[in-house]
PDB file of N, CA and C in Angstrom:
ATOM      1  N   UNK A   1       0.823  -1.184   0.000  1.00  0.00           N
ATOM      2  CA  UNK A   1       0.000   0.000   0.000  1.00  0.00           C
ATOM      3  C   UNK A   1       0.869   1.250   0.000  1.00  0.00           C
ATOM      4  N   UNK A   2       1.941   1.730   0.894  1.00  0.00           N
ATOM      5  CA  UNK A   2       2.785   2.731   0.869  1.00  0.00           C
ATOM      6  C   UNK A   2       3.654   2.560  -0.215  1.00  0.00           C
ATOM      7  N   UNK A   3       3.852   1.602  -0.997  1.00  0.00           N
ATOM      8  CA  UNK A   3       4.644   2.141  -2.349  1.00  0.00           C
ATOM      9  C   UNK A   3       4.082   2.555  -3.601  1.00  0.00           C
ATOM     10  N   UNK A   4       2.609   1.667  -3.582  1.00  0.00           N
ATOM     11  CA  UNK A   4       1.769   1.730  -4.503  1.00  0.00           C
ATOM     12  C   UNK A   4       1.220   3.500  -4.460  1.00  0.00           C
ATOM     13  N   UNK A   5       0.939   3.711  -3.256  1.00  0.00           N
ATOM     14  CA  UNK A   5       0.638   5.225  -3.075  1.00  0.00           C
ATOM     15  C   UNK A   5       1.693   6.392  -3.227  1.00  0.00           C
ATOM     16  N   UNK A   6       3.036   5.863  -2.768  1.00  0.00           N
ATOM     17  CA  UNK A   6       4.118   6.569  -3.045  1.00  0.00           C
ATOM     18  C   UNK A   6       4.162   6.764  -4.638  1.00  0.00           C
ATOM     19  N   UNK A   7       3.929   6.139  -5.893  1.00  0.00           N
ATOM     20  CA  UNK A   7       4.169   5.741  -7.475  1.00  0.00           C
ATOM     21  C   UNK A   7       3.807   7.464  -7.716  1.00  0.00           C
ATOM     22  N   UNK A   8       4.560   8.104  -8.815  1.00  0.00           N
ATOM     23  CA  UNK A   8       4.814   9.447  -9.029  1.00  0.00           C
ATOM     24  C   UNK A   8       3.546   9.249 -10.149  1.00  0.00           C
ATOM     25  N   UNK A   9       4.076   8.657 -10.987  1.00  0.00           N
ATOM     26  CA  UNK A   9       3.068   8.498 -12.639  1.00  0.00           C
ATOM     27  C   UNK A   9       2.031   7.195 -12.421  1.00  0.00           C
ATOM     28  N   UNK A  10       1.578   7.226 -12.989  1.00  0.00           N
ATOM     29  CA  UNK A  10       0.825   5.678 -13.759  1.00  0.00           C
ATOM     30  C   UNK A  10       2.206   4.315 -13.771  1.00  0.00           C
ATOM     31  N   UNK A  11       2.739   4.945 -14.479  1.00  0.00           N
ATOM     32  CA  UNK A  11       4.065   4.009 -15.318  1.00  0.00           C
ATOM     33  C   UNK A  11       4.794   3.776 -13.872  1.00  0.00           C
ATOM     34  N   UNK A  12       5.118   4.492 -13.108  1.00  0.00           N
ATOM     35  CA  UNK A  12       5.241   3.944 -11.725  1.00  0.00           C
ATOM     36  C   UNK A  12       4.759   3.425 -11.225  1.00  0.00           C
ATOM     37  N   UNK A  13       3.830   3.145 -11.159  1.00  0.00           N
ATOM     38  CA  UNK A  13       2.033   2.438 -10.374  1.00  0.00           C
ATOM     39  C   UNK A  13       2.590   1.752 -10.573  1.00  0.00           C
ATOM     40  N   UNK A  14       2.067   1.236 -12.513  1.00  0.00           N
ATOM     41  CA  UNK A  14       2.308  -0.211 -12.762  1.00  0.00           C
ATOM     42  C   UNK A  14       3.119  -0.619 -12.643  1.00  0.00           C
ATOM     43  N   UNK A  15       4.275  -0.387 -12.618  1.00  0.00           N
ATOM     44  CA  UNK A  15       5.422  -1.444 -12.297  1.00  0.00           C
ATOM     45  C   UNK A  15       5.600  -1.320 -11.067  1.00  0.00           C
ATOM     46  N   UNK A  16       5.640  -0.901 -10.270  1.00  0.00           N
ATOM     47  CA  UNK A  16       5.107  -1.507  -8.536  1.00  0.00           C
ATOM     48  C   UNK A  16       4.404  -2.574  -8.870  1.00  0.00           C
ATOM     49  N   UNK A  17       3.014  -1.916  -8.957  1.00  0.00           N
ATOM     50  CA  UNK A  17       2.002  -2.874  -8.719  1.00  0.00           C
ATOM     51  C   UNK A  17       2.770  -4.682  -9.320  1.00  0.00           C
ATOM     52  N   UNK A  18       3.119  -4.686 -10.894  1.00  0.00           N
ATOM     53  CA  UNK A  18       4.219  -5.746 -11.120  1.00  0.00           C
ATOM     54  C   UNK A  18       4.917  -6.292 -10.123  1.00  0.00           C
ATOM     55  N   UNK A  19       5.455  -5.278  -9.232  1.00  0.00           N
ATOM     56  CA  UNK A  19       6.624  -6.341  -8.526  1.00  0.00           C
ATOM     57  C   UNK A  19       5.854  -7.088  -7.179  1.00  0.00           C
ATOM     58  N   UNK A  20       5.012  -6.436  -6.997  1.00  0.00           N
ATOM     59  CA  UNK A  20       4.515  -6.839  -5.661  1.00  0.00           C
ATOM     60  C   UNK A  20       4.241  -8.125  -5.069  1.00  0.00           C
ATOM     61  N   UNK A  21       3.395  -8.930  -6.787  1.00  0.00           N
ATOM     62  CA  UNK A  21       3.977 -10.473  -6.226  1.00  0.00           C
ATOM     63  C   UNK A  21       5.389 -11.284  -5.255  1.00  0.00           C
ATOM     64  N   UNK A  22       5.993 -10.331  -6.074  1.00  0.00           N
ATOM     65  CA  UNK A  22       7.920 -11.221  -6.245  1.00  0.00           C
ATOM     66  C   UNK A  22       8.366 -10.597  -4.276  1.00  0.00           C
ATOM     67  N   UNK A  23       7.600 -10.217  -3.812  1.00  0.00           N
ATOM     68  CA  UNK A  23       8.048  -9.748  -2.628  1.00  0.00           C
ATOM     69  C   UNK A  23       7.128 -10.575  -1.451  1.00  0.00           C
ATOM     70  N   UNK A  24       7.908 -11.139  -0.512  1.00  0.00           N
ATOM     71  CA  UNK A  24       7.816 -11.644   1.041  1.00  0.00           C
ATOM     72  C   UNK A  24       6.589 -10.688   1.759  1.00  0.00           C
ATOM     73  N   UNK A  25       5.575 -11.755   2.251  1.00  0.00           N
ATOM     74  CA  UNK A  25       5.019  -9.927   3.134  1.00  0.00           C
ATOM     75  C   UNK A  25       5.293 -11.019   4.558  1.00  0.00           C
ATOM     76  N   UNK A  26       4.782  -9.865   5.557  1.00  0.00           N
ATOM     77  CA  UNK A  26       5.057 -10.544   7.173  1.00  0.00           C
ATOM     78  C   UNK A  26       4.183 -10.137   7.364  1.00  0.00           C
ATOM     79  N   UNK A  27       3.773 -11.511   8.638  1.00  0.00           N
ATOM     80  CA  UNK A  27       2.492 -10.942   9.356  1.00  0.00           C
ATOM     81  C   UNK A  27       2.976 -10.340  10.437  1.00  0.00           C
ATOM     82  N   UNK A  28       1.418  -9.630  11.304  1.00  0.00           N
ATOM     83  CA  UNK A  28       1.667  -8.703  12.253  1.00  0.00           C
ATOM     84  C   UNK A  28       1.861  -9.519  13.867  1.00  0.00           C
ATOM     85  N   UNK A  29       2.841  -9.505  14.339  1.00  0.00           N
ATOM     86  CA  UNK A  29       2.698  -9.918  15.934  1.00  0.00           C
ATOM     87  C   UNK A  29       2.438  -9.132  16.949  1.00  0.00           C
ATOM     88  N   UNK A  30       1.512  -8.404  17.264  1.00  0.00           N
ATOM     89  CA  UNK A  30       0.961  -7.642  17.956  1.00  0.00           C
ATOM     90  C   UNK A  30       1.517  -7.890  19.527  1.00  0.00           C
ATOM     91  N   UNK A  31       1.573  -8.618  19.694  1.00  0.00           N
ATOM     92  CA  UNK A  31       2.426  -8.488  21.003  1.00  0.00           C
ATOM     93  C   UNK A  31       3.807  -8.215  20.958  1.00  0.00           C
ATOM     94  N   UNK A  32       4.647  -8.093  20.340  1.00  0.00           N
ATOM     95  CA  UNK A  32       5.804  -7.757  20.131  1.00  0.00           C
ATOM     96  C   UNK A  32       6.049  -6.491  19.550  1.00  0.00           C
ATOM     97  N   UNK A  33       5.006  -6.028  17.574  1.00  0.00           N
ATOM     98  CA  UNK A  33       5.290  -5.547  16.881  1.00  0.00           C
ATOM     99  C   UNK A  33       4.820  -4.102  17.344  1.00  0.00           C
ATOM    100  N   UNK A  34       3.660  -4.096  17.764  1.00  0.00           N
ATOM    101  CA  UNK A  34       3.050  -3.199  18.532  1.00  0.00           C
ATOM    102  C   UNK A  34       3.879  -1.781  19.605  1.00  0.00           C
ATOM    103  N   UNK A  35       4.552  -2.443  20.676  1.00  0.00           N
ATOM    104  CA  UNK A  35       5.603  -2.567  21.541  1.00  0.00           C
ATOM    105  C   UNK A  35       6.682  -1.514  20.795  1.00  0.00           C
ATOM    106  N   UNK A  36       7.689  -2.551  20.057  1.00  0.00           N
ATOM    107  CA  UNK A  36       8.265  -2.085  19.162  1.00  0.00           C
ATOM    108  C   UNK A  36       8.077  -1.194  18.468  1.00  0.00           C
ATOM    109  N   UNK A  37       7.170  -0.789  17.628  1.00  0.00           N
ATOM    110  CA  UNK A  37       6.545   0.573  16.989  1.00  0.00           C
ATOM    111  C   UNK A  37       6.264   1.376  17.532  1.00  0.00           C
ATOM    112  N   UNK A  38       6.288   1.580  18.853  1.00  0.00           N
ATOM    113  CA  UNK A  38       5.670   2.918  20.159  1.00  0.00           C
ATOM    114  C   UNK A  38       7.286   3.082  20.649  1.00  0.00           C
ATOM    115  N   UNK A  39       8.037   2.057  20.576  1.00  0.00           N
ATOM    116  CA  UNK A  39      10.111   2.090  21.063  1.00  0.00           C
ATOM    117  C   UNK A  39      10.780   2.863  20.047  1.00  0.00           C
ATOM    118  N   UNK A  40      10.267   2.629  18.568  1.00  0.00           N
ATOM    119  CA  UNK A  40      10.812   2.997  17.526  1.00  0.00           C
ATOM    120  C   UNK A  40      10.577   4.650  17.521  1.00  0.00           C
ATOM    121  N   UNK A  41       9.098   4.703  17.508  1.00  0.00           N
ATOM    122  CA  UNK A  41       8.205   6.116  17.822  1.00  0.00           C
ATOM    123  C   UNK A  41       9.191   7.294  18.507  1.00  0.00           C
ATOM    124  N   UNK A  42       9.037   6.722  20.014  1.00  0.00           N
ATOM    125  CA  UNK A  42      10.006   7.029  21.036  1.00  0.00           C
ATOM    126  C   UNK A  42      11.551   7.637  21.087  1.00  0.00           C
ATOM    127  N   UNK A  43      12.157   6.863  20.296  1.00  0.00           N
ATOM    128  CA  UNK A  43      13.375   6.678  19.776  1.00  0.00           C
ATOM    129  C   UNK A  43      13.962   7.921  18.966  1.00  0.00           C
ATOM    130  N   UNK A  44      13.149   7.791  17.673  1.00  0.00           N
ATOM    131  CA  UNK A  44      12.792   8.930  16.741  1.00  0.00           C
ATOM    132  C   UNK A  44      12.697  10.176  17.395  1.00  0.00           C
ATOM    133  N   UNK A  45      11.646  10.846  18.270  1.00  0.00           N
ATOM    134  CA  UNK A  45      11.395  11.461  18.594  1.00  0.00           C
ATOM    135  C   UNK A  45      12.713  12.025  19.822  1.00  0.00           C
ATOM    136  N   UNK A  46      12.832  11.338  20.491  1.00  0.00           N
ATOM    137  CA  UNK A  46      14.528  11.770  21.253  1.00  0.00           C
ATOM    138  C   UNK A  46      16.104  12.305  20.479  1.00  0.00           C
ATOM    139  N   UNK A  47      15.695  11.349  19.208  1.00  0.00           N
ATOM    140  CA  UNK A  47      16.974  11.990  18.341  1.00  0.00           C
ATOM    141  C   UNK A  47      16.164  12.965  17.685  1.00  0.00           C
ATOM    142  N   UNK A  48      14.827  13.811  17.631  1.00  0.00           N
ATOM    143  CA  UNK A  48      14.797  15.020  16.800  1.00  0.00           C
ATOM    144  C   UNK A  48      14.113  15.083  15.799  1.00  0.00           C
ATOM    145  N   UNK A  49      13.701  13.621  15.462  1.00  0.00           N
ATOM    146  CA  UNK A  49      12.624  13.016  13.986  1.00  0.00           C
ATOM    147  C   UNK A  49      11.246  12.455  14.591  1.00  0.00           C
ATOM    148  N   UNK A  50      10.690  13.459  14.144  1.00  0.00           N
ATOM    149  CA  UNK A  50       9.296  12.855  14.352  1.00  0.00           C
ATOM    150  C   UNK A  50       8.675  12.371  13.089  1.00  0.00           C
ATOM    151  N   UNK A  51       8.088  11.179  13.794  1.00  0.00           N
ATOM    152  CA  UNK A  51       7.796  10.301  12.478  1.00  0.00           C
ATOM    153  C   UNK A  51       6.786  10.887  12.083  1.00  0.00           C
ATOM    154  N   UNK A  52       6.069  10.191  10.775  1.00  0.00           N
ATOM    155  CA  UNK A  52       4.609  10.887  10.220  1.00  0.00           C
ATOM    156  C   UNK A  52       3.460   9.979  10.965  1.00  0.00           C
ATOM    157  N   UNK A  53       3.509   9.116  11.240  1.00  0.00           N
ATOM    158  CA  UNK A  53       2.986   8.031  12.022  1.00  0.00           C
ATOM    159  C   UNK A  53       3.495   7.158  12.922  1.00  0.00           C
ATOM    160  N   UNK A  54       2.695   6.273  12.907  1.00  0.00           N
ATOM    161  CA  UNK A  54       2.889   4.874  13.283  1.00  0.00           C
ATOM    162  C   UNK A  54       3.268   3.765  12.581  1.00  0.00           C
ATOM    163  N   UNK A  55       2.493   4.008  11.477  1.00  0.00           N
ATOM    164  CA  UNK A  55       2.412   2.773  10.293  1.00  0.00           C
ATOM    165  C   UNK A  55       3.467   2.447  10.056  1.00  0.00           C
ATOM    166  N   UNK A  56       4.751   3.570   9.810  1.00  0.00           N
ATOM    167  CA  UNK A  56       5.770   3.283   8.934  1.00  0.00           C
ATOM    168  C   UNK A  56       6.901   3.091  10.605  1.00  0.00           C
ATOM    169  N   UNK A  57       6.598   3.274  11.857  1.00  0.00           N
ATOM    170  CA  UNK A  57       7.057   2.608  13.177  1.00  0.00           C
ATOM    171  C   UNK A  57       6.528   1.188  13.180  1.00  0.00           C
ATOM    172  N   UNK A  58       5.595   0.909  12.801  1.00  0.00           N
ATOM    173  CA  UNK A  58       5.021  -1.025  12.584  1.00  0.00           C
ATOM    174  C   UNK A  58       5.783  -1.504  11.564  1.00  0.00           C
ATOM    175  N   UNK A  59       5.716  -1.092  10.528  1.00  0.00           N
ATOM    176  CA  UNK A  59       6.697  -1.496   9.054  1.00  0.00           C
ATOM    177  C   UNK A  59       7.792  -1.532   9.413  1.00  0.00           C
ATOM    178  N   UNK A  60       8.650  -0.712  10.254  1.00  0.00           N
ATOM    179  CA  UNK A  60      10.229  -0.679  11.052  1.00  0.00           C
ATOM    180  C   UNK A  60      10.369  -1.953  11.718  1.00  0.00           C
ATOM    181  N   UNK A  61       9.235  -2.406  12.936  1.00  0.00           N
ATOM    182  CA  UNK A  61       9.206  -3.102  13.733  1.00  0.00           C
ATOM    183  C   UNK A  61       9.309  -3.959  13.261  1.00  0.00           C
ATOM    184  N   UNK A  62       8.512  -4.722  12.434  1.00  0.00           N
ATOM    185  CA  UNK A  62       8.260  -6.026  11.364  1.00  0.00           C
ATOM    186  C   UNK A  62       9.185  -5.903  10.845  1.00  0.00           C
ATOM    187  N   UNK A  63      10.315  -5.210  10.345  1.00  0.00           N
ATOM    188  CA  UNK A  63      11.106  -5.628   9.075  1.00  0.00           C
ATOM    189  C   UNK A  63      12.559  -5.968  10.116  1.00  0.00           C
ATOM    190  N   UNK A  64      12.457  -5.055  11.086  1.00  0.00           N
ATOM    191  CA  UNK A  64      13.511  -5.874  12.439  1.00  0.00           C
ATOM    192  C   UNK A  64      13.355  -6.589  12.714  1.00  0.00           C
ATOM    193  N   UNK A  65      12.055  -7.061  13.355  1.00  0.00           N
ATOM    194  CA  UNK A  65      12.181  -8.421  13.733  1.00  0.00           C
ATOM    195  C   UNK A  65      12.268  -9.532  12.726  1.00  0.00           C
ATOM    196  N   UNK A  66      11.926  -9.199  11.942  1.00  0.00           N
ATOM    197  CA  UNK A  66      12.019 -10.880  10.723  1.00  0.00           C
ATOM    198  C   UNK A  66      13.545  -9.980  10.067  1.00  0.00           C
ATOM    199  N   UNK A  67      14.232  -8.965  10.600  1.00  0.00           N
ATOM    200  CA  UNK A  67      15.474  -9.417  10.038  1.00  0.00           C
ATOM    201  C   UNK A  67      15.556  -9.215   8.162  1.00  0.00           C
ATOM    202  N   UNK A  68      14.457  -8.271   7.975  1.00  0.00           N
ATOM    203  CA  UNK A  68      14.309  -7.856   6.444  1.00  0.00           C
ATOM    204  C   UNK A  68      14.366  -6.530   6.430  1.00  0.00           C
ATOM    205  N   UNK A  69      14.530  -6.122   5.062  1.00  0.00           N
ATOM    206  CA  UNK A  69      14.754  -4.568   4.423  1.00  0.00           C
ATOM    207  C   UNK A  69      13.502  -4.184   4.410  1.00  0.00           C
ATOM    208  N   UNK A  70      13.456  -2.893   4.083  1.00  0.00           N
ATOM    209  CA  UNK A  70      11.937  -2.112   3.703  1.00  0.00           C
ATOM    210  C   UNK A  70      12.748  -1.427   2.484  1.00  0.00           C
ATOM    211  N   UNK A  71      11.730  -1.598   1.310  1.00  0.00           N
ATOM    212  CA  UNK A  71      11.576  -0.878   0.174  1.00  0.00           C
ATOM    213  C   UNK A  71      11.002   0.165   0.479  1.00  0.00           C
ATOM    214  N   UNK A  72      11.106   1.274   0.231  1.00  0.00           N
ATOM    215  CA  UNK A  72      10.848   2.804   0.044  1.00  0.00           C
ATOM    216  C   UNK A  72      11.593   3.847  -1.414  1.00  0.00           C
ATOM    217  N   UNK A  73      10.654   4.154  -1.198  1.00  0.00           N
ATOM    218  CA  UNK A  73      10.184   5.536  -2.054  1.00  0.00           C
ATOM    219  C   UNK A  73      10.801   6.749  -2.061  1.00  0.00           C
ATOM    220  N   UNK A  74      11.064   7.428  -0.511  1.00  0.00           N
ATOM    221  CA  UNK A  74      11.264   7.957  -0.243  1.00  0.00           C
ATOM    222  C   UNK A  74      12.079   8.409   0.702  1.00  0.00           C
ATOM    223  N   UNK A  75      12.768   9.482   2.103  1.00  0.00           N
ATOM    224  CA  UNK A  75      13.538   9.333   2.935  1.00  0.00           C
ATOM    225  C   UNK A  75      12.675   8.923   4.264  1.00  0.00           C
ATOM    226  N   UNK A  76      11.677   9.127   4.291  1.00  0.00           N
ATOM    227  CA  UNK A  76      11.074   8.691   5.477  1.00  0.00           C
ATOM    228  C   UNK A  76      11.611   7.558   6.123  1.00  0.00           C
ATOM    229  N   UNK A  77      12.062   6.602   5.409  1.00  0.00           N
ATOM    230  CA  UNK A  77      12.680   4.671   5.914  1.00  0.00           C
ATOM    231  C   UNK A  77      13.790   5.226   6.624  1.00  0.00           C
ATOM    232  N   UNK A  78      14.461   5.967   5.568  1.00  0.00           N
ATOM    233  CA  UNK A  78      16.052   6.048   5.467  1.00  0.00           C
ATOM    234  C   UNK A  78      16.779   6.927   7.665  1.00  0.00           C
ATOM    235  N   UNK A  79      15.020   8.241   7.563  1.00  0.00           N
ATOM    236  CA  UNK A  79      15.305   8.810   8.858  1.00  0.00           C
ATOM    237  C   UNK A  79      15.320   8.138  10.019  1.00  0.00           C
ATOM    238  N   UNK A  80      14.206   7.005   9.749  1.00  0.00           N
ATOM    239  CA  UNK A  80      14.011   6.042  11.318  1.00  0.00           C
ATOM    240  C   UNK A  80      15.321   5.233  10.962  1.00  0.00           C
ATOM    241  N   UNK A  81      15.966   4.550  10.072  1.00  0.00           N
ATOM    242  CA  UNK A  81      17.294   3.756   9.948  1.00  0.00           C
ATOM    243  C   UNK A  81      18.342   4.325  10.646  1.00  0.00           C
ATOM    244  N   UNK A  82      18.154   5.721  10.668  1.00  0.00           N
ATOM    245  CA  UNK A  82      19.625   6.201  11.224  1.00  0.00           C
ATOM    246  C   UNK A  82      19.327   6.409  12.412  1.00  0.00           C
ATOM    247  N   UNK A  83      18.315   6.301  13.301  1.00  0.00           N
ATOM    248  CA  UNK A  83      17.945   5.832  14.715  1.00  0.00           C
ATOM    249  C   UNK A  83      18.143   4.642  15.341  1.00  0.00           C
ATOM    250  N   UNK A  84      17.598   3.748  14.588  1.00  0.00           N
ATOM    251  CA  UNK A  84      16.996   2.066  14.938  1.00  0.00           C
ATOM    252  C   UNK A  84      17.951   1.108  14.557  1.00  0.00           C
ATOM    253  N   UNK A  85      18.558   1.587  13.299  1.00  0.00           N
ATOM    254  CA  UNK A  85      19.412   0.606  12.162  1.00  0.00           C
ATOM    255  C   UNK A  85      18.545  -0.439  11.743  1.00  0.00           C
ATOM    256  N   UNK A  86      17.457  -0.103  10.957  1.00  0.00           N
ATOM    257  CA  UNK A  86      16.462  -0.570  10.354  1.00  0.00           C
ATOM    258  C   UNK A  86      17.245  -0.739   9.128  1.00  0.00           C
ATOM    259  N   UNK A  87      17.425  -1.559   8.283  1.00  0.00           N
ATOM    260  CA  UNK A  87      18.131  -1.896   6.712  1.00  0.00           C
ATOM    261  C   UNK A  87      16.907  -1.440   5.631  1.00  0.00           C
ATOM    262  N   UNK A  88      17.225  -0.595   5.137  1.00  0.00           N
ATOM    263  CA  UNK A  88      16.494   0.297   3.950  1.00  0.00           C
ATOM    264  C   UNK A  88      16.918   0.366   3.004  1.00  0.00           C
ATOM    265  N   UNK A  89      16.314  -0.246   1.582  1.00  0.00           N
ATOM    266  CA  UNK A  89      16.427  -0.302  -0.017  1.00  0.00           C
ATOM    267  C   UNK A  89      15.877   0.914  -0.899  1.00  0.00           C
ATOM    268  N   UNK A  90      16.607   1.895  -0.538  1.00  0.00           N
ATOM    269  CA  UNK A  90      15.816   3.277  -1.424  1.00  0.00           C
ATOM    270  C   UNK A  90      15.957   3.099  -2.994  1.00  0.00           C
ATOM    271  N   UNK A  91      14.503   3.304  -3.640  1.00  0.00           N
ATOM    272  CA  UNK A  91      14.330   3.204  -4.663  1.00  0.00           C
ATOM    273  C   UNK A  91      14.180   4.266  -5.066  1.00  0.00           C
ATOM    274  N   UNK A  92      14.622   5.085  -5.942  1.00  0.00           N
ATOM    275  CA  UNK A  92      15.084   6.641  -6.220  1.00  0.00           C
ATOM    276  C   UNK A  92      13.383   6.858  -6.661  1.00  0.00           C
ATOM    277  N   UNK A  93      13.286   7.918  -6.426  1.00  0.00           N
ATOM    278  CA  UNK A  93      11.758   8.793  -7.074  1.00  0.00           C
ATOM    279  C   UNK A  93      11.397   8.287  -8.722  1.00  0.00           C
ATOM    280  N   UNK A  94      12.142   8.282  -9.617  1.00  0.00           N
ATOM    281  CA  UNK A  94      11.581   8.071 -11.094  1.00  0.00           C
ATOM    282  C   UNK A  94      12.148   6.525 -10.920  1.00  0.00           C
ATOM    283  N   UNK A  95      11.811   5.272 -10.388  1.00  0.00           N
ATOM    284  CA  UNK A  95      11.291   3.902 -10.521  1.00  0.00           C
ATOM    285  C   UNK A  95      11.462   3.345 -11.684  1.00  0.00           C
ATOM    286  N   UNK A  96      10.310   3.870 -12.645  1.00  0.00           N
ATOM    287  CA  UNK A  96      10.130   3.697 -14.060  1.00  0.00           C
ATOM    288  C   UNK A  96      11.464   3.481 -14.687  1.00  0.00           C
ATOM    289  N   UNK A  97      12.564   4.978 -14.436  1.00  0.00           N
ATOM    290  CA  UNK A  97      13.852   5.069 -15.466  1.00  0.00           C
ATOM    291  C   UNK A  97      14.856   4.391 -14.806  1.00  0.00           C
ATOM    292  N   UNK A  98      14.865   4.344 -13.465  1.00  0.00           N
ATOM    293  CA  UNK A  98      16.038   3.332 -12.735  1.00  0.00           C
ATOM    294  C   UNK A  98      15.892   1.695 -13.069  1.00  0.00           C
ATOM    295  N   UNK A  99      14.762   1.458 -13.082  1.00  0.00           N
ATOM    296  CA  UNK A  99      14.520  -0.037 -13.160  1.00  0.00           C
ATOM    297  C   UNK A  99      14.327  -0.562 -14.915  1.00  0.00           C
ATOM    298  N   UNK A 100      14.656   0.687 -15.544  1.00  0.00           N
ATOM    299  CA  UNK A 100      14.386   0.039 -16.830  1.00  0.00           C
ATOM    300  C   UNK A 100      14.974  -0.472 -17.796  1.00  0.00           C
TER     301      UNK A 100
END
């Protein structure tokens, strides 16, 4: 959902939307992930970055605990990483011309 919404053009859409099969999803552990996303929150906010949410503090949480990257769009991943050391795959803004 956050990359598909992140897509600049159409031609970005669709090729998101394309890859989305080829990618791992995780489920949510609410007793843990929960927790974690209010630590992450926390965290952020002491070094000076306030996040835009939560969502993308749950997406942090989940991709730490299973020990995976987050694809992004944008710097938002990249600000909680340099808090948390969350591993972040920035995919430059034009998608379309990098991946083509």
């Amino acid at each position: 959902m956050e990359l598909l919404a992140g897509a600049r053009s159409d031609q970005d859409y669709d090729l998101v939307r394309s890859l989305v099969p080829c990618v791992d999803w995780l489920g949510i552990d609410p007793a843990s992930d929960f927790a974690a996303a209010a630590q992450i929150y926390g965290a952020c906010r002491r070094s000076g970055i306030i996040p835009r949410g939560l969502t993308g503090c749950l997406i942090s949480a989940m991709a730490m605990r299973t020990d995976s990257a987050v694809l992004a769009c944008d710097r938002y991943f990249a600000a909680i990483a340099n808090v948390v050391g969350l591993t972040v795959i920035q995919v430059y803004p034009n998608i379309a011309t990098s991946l083509a």
